[in-house]
C-alpha atoms as a PDB file:
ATOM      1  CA  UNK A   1       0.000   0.000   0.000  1.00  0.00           C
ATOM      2  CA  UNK A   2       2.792   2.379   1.600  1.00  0.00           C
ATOM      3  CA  UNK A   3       4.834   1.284  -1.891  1.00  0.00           C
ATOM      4  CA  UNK A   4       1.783   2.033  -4.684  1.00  0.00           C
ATOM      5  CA  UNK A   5       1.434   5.404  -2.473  1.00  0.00           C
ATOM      6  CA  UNK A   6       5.120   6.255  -3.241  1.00  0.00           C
ATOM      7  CA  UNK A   7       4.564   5.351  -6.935  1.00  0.00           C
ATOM      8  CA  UNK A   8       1.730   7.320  -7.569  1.00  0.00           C
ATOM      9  CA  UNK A   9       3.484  10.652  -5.878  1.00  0.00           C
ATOM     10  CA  UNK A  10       6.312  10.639  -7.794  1.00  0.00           C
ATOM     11  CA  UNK A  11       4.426   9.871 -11.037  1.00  0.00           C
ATOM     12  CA  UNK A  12       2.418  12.930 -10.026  1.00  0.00           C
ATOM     13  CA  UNK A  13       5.745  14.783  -9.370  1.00  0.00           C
ATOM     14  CA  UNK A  14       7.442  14.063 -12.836  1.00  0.00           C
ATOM     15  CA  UNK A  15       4.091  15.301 -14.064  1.00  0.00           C
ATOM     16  CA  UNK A  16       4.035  18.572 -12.468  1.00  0.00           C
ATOM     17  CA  UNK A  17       7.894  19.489 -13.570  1.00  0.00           C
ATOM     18  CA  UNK A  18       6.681  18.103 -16.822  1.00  0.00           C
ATOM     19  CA  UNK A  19       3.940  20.564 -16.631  1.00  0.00           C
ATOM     20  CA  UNK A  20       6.015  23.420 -14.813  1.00  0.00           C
ATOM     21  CA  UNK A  21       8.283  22.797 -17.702  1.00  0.00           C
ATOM     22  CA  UNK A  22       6.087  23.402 -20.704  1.00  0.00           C
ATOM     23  CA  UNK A  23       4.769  26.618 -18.815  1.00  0.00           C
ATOM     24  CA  UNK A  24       8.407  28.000 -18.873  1.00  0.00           C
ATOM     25  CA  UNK A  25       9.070  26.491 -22.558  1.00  0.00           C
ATOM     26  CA  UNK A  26      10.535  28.215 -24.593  1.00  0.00           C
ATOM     27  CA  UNK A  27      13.253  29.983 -22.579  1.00  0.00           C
ATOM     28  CA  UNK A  28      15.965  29.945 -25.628  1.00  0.00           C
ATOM     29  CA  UNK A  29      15.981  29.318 -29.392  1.00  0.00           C
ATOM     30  CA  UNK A  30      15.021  26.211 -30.995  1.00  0.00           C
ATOM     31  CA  UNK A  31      17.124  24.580 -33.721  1.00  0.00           C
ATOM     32  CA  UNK A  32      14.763  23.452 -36.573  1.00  0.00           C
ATOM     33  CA  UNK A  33      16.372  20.551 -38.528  1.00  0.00           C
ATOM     34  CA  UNK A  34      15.505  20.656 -42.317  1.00  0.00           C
ATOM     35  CA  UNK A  35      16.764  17.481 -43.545  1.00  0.00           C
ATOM     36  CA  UNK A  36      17.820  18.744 -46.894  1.00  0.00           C
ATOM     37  CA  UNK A  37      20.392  21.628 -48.442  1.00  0.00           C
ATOM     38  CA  UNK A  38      19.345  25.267 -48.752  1.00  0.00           C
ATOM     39  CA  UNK A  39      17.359  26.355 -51.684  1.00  0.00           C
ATOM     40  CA  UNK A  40      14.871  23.485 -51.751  1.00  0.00           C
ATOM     41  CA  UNK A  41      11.230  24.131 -51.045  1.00  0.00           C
ATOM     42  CA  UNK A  42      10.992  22.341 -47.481  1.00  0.00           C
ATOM     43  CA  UNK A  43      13.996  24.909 -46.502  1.00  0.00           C
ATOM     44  CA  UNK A  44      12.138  27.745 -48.054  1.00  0.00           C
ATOM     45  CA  UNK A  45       8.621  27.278 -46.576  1.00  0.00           C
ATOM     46  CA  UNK A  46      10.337  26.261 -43.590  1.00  0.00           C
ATOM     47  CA  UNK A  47      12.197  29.859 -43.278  1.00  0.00           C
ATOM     48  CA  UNK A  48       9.112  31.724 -44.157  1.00  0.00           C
ATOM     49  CA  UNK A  49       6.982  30.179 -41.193  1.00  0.00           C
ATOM     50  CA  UNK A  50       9.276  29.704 -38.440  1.00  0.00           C
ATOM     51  CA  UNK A  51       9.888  33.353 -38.902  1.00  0.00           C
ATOM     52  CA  UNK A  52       6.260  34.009 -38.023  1.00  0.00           C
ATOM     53  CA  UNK A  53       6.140  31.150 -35.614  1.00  0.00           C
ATOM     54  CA  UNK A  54       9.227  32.913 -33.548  1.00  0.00           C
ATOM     55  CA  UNK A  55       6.298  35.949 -32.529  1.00  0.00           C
ATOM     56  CA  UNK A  56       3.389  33.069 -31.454  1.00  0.00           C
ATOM     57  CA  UNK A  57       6.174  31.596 -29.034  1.00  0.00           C
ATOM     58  CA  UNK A  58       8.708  34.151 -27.820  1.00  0.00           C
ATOM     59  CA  UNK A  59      12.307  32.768 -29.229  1.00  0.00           C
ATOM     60  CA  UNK A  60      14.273  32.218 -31.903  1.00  0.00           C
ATOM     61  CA  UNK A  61      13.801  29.361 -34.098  1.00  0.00           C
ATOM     62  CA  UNK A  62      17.066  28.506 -35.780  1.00  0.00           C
ATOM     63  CA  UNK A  63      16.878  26.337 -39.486  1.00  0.00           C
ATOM     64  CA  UNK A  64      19.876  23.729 -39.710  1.00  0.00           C
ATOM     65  CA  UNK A  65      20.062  21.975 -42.921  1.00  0.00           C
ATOM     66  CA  UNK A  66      21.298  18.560 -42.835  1.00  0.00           C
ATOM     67  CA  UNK A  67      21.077  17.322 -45.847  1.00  0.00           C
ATOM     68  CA  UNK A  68      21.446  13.580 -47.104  1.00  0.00           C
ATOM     69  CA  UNK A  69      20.153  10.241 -47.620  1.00  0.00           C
ATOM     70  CA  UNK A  70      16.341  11.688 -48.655  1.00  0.00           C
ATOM     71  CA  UNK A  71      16.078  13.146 -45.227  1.00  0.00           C
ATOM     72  CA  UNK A  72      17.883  10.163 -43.311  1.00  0.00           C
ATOM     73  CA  UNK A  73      20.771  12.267 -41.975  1.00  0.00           C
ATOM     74  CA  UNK A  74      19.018  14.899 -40.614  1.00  0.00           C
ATOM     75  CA  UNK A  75      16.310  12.806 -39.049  1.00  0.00           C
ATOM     76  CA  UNK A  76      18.699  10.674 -37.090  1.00  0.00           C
ATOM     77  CA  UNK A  77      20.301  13.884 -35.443  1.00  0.00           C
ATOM     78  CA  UNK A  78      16.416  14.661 -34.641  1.00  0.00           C
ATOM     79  CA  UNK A  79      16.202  11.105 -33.175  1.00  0.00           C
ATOM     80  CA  UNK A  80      19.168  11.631 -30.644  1.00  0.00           C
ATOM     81  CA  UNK A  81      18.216  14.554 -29.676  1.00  0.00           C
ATOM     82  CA  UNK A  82      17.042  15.352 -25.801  1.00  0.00           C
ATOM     83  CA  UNK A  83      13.224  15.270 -25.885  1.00  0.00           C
ATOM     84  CA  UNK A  84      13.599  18.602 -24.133  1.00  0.00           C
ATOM     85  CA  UNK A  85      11.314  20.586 -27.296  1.00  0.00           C
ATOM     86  CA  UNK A  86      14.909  22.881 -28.524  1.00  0.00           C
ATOM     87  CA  UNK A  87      15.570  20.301 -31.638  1.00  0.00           C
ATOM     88  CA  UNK A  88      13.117  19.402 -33.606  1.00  0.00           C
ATOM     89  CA  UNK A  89      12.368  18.870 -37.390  1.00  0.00           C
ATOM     90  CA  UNK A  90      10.347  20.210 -40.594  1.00  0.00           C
ATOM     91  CA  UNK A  91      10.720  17.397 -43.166  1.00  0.00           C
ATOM     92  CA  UNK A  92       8.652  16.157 -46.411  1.00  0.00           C
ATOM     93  CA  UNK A  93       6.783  13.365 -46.867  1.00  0.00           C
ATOM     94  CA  UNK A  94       9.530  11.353 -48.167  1.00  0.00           C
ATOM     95  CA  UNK A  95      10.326  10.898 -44.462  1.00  0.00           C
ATOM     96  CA  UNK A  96       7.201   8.406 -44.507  1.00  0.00           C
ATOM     97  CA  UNK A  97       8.615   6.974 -47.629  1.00  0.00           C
ATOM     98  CA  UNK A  98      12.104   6.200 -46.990  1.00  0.00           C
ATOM     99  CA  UNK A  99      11.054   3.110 -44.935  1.00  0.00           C
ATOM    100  CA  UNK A 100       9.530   1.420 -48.321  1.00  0.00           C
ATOM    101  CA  UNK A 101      12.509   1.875 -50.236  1.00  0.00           C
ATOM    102  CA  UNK A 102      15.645   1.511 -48.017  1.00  0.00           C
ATOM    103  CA  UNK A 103      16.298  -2.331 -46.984  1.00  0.00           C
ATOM    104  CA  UNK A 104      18.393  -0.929 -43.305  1.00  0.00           C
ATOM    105  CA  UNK A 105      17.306   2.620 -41.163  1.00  0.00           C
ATOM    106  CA  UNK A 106      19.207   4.115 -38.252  1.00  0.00           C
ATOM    107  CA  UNK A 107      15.763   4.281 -36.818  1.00  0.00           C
ATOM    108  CA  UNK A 108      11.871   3.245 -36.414  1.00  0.00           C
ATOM    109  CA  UNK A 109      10.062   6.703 -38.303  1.00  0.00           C
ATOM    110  CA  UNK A 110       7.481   5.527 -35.948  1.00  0.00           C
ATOM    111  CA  UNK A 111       8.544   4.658 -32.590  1.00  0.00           C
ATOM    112  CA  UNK A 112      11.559   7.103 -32.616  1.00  0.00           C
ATOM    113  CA  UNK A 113       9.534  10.272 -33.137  1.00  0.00           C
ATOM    114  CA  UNK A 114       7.131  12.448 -31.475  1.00  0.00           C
ATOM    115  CA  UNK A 115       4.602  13.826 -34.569  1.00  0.00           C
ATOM    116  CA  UNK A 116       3.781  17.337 -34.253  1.00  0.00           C
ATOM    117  CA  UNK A 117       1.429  18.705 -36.829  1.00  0.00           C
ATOM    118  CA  UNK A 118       1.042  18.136 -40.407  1.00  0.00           C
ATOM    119  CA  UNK A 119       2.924  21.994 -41.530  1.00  0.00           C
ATOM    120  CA  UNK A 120       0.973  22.190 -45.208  1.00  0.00           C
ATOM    121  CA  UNK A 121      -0.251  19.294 -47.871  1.00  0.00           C
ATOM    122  CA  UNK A 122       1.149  19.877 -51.198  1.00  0.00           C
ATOM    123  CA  UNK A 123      -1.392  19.784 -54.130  1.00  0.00           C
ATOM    124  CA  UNK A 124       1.648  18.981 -56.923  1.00  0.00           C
ATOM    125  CA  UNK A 125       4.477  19.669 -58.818  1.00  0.00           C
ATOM    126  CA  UNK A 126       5.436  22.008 -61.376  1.00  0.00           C
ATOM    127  CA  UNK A 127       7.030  20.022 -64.369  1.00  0.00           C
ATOM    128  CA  UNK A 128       9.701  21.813 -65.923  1.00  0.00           C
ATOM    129  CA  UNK A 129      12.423  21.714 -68.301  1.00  0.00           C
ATOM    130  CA  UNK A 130      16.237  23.142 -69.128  1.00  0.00           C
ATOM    131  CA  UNK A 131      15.598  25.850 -72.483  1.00  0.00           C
ATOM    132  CA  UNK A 132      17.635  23.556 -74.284  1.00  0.00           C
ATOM    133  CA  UNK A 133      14.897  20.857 -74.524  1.00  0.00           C
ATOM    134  CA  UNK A 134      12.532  21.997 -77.546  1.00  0.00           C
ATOM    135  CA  UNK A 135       9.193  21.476 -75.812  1.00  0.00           C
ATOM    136  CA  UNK A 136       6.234  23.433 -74.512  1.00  0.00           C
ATOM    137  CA  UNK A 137       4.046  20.304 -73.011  1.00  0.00           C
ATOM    138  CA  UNK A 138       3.656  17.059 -71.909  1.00  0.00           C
ATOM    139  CA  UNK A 139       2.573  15.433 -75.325  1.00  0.00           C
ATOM    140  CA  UNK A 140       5.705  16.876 -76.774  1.00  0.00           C
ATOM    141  CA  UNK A 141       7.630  15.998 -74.066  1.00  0.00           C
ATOM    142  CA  UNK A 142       6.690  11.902 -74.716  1.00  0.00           C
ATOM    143  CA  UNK A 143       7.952  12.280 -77.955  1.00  0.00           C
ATOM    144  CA  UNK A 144      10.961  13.303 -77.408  1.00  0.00           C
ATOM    145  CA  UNK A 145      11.061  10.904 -74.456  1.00  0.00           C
ATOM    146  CA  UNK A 146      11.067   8.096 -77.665  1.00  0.00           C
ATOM    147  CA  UNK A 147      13.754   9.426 -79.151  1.00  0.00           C
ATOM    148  CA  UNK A 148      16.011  10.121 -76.342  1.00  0.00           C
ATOM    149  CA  UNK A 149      16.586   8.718 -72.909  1.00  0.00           C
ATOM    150  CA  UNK A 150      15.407  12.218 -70.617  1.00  0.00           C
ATOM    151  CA  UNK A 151      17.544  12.702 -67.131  1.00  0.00           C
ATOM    152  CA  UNK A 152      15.075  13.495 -64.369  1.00  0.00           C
ATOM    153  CA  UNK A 153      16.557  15.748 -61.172  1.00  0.00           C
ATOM    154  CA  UNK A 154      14.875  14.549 -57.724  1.00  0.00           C
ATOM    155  CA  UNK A 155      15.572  15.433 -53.925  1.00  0.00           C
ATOM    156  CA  UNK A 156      16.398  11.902 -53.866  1.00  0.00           C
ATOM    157  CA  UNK A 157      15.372   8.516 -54.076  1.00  0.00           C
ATOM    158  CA  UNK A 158      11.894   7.728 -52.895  1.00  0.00           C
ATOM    159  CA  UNK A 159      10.544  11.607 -52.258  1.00  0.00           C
ATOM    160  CA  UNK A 160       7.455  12.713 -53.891  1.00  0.00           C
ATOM    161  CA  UNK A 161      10.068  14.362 -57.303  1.00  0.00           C
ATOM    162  CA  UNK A 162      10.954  10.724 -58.118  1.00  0.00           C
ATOM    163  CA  UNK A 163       7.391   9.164 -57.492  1.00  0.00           C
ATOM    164  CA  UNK A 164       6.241  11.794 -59.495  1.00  0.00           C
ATOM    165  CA  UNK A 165       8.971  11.275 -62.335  1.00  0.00           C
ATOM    166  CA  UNK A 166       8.310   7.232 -61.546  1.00  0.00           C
ATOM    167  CA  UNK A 167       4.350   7.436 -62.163  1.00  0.00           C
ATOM    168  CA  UNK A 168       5.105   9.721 -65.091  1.00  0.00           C
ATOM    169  CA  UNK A 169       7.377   7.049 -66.896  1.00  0.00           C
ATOM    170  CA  UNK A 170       5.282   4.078 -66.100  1.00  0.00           C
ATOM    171  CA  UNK A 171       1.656   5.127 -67.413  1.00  0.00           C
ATOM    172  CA  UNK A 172       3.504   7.233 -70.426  1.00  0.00           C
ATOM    173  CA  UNK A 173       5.264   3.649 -71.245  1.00  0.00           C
ATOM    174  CA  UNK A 174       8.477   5.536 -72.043  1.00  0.00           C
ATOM    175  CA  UNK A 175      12.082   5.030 -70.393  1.00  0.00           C
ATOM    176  CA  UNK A 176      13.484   7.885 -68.122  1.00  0.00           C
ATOM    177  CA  UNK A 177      16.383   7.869 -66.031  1.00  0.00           C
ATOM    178  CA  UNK A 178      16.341   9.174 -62.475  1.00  0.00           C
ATOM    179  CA  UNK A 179      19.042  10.855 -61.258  1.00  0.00           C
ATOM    180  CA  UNK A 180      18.652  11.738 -57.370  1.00  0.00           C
ATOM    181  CA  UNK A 181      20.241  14.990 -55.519  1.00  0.00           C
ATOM    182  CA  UNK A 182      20.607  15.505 -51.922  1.00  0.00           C
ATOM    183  CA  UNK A 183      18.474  17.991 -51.841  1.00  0.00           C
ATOM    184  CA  UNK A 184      15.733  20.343 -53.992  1.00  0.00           C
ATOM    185  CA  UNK A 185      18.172  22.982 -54.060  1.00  0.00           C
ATOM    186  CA  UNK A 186      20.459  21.441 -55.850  1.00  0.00           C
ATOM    187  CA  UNK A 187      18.145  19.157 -58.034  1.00  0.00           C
ATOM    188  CA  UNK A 188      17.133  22.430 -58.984  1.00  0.00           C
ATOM    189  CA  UNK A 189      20.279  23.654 -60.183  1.00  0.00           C
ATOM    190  CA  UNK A 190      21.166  20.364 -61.964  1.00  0.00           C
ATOM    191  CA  UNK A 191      18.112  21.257 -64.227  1.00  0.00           C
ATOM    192  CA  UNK A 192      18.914  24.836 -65.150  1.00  0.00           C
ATOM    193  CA  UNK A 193      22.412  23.995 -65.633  1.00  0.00           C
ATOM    194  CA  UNK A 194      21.192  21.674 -68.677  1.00  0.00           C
ATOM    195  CA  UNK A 195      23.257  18.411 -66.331  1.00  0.00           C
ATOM    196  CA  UNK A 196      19.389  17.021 -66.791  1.00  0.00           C
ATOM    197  CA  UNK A 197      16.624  17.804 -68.997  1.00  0.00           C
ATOM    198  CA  UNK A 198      13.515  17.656 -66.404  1.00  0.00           C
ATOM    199  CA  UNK A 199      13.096  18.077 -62.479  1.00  0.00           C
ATOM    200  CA  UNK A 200       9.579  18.526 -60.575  1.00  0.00           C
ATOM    201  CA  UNK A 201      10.013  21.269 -58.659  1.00  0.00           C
ATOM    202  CA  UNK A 202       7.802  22.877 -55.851  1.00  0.00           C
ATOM    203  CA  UNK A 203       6.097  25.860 -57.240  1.00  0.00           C
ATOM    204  CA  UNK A 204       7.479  28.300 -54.879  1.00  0.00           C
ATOM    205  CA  UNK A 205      11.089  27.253 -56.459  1.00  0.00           C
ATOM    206  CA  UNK A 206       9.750  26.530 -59.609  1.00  0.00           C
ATOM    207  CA  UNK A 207       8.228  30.157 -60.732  1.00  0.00           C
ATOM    208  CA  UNK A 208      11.000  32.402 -59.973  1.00  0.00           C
ATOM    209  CA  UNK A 209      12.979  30.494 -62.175  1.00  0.00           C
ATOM    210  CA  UNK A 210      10.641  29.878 -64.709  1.00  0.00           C
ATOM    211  CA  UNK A 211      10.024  33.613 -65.079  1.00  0.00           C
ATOM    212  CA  UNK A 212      13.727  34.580 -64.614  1.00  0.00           C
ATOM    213  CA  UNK A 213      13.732  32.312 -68.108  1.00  0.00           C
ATOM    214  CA  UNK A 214      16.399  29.806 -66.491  1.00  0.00           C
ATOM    215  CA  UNK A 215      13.811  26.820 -67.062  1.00  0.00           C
ATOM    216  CA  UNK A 216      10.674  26.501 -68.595  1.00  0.00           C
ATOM    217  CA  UNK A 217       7.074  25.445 -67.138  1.00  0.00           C
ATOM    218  CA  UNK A 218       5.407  22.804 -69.194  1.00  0.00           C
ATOM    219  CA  UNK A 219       2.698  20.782 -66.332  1.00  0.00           C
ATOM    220  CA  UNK A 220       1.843  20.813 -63.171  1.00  0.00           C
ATOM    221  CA  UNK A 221       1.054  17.065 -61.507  1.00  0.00           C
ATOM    222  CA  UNK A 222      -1.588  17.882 -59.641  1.00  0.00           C
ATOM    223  CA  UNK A 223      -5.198  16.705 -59.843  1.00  0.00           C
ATOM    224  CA  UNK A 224      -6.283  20.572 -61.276  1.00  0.00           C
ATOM    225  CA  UNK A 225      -4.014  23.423 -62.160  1.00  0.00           C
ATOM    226  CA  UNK A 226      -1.937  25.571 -59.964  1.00  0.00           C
ATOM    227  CA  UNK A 227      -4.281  28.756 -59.167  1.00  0.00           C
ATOM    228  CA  UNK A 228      -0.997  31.011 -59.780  1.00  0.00           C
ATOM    229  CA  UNK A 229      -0.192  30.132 -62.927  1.00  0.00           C
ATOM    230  CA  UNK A 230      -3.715  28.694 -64.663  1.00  0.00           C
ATOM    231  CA  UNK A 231      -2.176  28.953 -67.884  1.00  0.00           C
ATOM    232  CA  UNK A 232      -0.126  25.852 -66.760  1.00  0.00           C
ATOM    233  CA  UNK A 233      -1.845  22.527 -67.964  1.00  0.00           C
ATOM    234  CA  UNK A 234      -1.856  19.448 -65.338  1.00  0.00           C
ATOM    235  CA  UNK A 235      -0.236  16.268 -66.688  1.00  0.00           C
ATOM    236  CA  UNK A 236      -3.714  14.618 -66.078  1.00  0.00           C
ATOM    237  CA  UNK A 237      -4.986  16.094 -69.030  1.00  0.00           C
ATOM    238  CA  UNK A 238      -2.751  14.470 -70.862  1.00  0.00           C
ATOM    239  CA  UNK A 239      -2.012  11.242 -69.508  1.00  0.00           C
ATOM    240  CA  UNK A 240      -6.042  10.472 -68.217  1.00  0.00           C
ATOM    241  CA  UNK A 241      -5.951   9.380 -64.450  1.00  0.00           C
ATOM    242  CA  UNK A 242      -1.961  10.951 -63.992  1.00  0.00           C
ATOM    243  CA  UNK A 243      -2.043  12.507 -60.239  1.00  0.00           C
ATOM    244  CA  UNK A 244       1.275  13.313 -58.693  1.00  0.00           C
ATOM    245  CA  UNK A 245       0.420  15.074 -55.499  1.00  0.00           C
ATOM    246  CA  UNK A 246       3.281  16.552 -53.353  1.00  0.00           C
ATOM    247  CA  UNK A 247       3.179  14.389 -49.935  1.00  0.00           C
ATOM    248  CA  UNK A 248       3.423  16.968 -47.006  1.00  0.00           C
ATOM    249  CA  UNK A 249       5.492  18.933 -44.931  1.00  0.00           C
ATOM    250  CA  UNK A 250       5.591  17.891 -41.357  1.00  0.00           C
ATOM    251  CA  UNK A 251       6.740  18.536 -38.113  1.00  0.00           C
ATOM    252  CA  UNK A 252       8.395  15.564 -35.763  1.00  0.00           C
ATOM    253  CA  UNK A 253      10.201  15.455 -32.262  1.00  0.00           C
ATOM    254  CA  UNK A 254      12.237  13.072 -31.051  1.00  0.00           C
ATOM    255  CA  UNK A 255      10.337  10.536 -28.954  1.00  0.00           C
ATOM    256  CA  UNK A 256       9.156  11.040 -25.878  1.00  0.00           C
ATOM    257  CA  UNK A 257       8.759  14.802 -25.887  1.00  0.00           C
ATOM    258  CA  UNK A 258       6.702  15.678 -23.596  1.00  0.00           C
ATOM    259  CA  UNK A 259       2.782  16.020 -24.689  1.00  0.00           C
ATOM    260  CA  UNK A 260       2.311  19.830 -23.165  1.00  0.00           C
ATOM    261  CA  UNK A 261       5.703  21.240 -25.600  1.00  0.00           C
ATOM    262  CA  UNK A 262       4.204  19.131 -28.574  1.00  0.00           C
ATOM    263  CA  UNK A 263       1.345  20.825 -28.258  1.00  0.00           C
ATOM    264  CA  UNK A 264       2.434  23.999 -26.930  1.00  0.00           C
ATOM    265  CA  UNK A 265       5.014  23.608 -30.653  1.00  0.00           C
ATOM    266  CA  UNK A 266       1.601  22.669 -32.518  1.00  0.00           C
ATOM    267  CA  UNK A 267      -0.312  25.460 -31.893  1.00  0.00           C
ATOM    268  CA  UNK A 268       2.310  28.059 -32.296  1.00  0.00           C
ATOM    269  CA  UNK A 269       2.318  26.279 -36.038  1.00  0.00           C
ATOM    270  CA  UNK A 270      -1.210  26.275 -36.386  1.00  0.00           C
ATOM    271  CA  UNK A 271      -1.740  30.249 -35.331  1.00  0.00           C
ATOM    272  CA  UNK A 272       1.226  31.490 -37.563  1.00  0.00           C
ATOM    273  CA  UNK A 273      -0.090  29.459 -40.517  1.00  0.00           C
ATOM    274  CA  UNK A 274      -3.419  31.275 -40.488  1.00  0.00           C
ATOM    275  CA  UNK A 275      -1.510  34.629 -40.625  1.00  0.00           C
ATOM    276  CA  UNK A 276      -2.964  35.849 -44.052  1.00  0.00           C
ATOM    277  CA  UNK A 277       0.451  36.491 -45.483  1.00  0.00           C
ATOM    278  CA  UNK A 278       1.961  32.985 -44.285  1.00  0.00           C
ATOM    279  CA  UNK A 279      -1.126  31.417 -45.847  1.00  0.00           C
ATOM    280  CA  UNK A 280      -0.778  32.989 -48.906  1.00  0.00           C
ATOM    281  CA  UNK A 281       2.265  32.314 -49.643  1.00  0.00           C
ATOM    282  CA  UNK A 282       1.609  28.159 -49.128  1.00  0.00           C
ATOM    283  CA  UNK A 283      -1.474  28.772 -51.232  1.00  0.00           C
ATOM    284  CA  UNK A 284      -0.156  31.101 -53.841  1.00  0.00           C
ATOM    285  CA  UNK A 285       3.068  27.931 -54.114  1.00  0.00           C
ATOM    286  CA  UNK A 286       0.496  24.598 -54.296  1.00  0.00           C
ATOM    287  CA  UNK A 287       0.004  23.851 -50.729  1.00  0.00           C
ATOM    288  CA  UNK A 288      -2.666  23.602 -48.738  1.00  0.00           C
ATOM    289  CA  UNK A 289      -2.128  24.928 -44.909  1.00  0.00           C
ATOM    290  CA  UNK A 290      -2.567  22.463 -42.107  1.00  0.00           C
ATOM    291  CA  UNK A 291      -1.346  22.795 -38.322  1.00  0.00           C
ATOM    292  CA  UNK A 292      -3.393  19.767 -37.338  1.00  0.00           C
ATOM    293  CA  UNK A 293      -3.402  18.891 -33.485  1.00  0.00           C
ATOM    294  CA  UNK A 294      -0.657  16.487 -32.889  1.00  0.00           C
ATOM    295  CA  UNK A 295      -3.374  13.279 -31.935  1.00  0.00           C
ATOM    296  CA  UNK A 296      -4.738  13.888 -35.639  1.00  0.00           C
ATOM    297  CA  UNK A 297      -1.547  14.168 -37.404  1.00  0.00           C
ATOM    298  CA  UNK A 298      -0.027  10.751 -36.199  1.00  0.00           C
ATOM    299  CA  UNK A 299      -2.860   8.957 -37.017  1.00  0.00           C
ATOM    300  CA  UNK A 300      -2.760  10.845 -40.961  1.00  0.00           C
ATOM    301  CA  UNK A 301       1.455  10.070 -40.580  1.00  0.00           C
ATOM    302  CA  UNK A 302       1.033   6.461 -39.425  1.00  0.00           C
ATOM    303  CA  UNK A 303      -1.545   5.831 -42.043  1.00  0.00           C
ATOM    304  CA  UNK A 304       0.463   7.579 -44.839  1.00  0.00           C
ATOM    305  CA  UNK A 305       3.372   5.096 -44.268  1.00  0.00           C
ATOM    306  CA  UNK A 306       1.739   2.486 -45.535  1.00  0.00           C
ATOM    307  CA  UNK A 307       0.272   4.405 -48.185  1.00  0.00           C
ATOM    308  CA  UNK A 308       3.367   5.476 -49.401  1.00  0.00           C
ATOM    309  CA  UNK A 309       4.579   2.402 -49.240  1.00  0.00           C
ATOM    310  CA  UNK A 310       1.767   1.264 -52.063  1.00  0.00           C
ATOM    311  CA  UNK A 311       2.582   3.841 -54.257  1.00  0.00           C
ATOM    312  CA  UNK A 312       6.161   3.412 -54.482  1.00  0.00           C
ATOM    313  CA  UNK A 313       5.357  -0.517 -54.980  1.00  0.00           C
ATOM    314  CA  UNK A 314       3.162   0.400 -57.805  1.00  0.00           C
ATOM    315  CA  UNK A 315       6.146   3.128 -59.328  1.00  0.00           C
ATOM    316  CA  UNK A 316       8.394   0.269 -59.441  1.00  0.00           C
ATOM    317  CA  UNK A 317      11.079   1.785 -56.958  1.00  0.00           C
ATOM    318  CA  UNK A 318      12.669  -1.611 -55.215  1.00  0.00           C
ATOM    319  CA  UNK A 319      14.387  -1.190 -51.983  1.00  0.00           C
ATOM    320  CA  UNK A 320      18.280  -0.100 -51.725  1.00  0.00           C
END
């Protein structure tokens, strides 16, 4: 009796510092690992936010890239962090992908990590291609897909660019060959440098330099057409049925953060993303704002995993 009594009080004592904790949270600057290099567009929507976040929760919220590995590298230094709420992570959905198409992980994406919130849902990809490459659309860009082998850029194997690129290739019946970056940024680059023909870039990197006239805009993968550029046809109108949505952006913990900072995190997210300027700019770029309560996004995240895990099945991409 004396014993369960002794239990019980210092289960209610961890919960009160637990508690007493969160209340104090944040009382210095919180490193925000973006699993990919600079330039990409989970680095640039990530900068835009946490800006905004930083005046819902009174710090500083630091981005660190750690690029590598489709997310892998940066994750793991996520996973061994202290579940103390000063390190956590903005990643895409190719974080719930990686487990379908990599035979050995440093860690369980599900047992390892605290879910957040679901940042913003991406409604697709711009197609685009270097000047070089004589077409304006996707029925031209088949043909010349006969003649020629085409060198697709990706964020690397398994994200939403190659299942996009993947889907593309297999209902199209022509051969493409994927070439994976460690990162958007420089996928990006390897496209307007003419190193590859084609890359599916995020709208809010894919605009500037399709109007600065260093690629050129030919589809977008969604399911309708992007509302900033309507001139842009989707692939689907091409290809009947063709839907290459862009996965997510979420936000993850290490495990075992404590449930008042997760949600203390998640509703900073969820208040700065209704900002009219922050939510412009994910609408005005193809995504669709989110900042779900953290109980609802790990039951979307868990479910996604084995989703994603179809789909990259079905795209042909075997495990490494």
């Amino acid at each position: 009796m004396h014993c369960t009594i002794r239990i019980m009080a210092g289960l209610i004592a961890i919960l009160l510092s637990g508690l007493a904790a969160a209340q104090q949270y944040p009382t210095r600057p919180i490193r925000v690992i973006v699993p990919f290099p600079a330039g990409g567009n989970v680095d640039v929507f990530s900068r835009v936010l946490f800006r905004q976040v930083e005046t819902e929760i009174g710090t500083t919220f630091v981005i660190d890239n750690r690029g590598g590995a489709n997310g892998i590298v940066g994750a793991d230094t996520v996973k061994n962090a202290t579940p103390d709420g000063y390190t956590v992570m903005n990643t895409s959905f190719g974080f719930a992908v990686n487990p379908s198409i990599h035979k050995k992980m440093p860690f369980d994406i599900v047992r390892d990590f605290t879910p957040i919130t679901n940042v913003a849902t991406g409604l697709g990809y711009m197609m685009v291609v270097h000047p070089s490459l004589p077409v304006k659309n996707t029925a031209e860009l088949l043909e010349a897909a006969k003649k020629q082998t085409l060198r697709y850029s990706t964020a690397g194997v398994g994200n939403g660019q190659h299942l996009a690129g993947a889907l593309l290739a297999s209902m199209a019946k022509v051969e493409m060959l994927h070439v994976p970056y460690k990162g958007g940024g420089p996928a990006m680059t390897a496209v307007a440098s003419g190193e590859v023909q084609l890359h599916f870039p995020a709208a809010s990197v894919g605009q500037p330099m399709h109007k600065a006239g260093r690629v050129r805009a030919i589809a977008f993968t969604g399911a309708k057409r992007l509302s900033t550029m309507p001139e842009l046809p989707t692939i689907g109108e091409t290809i009947p049925g063709y839907v290459g949505d862009a996965g997510w952006h979420g936000m993850f913990g290490p495990a075992k953060l404590p449930a008042p900072i997760t949600l203390k995190l998640q509703k900073a997210v969820h208040k700065a993303l209704q900002e009219p300027k922050i939510h412009a700019h994910f609408v005005d770029n193809g995504y669709e704002p989110n900042g779900d309560p953290p109980e609802v996004w790990a039951k979307q995240y868990r479910a996604d995993v084995k989703r994603f895990a179809e789909i990259a099945k079905a795209a042909g991409i075997e495990p490494q």
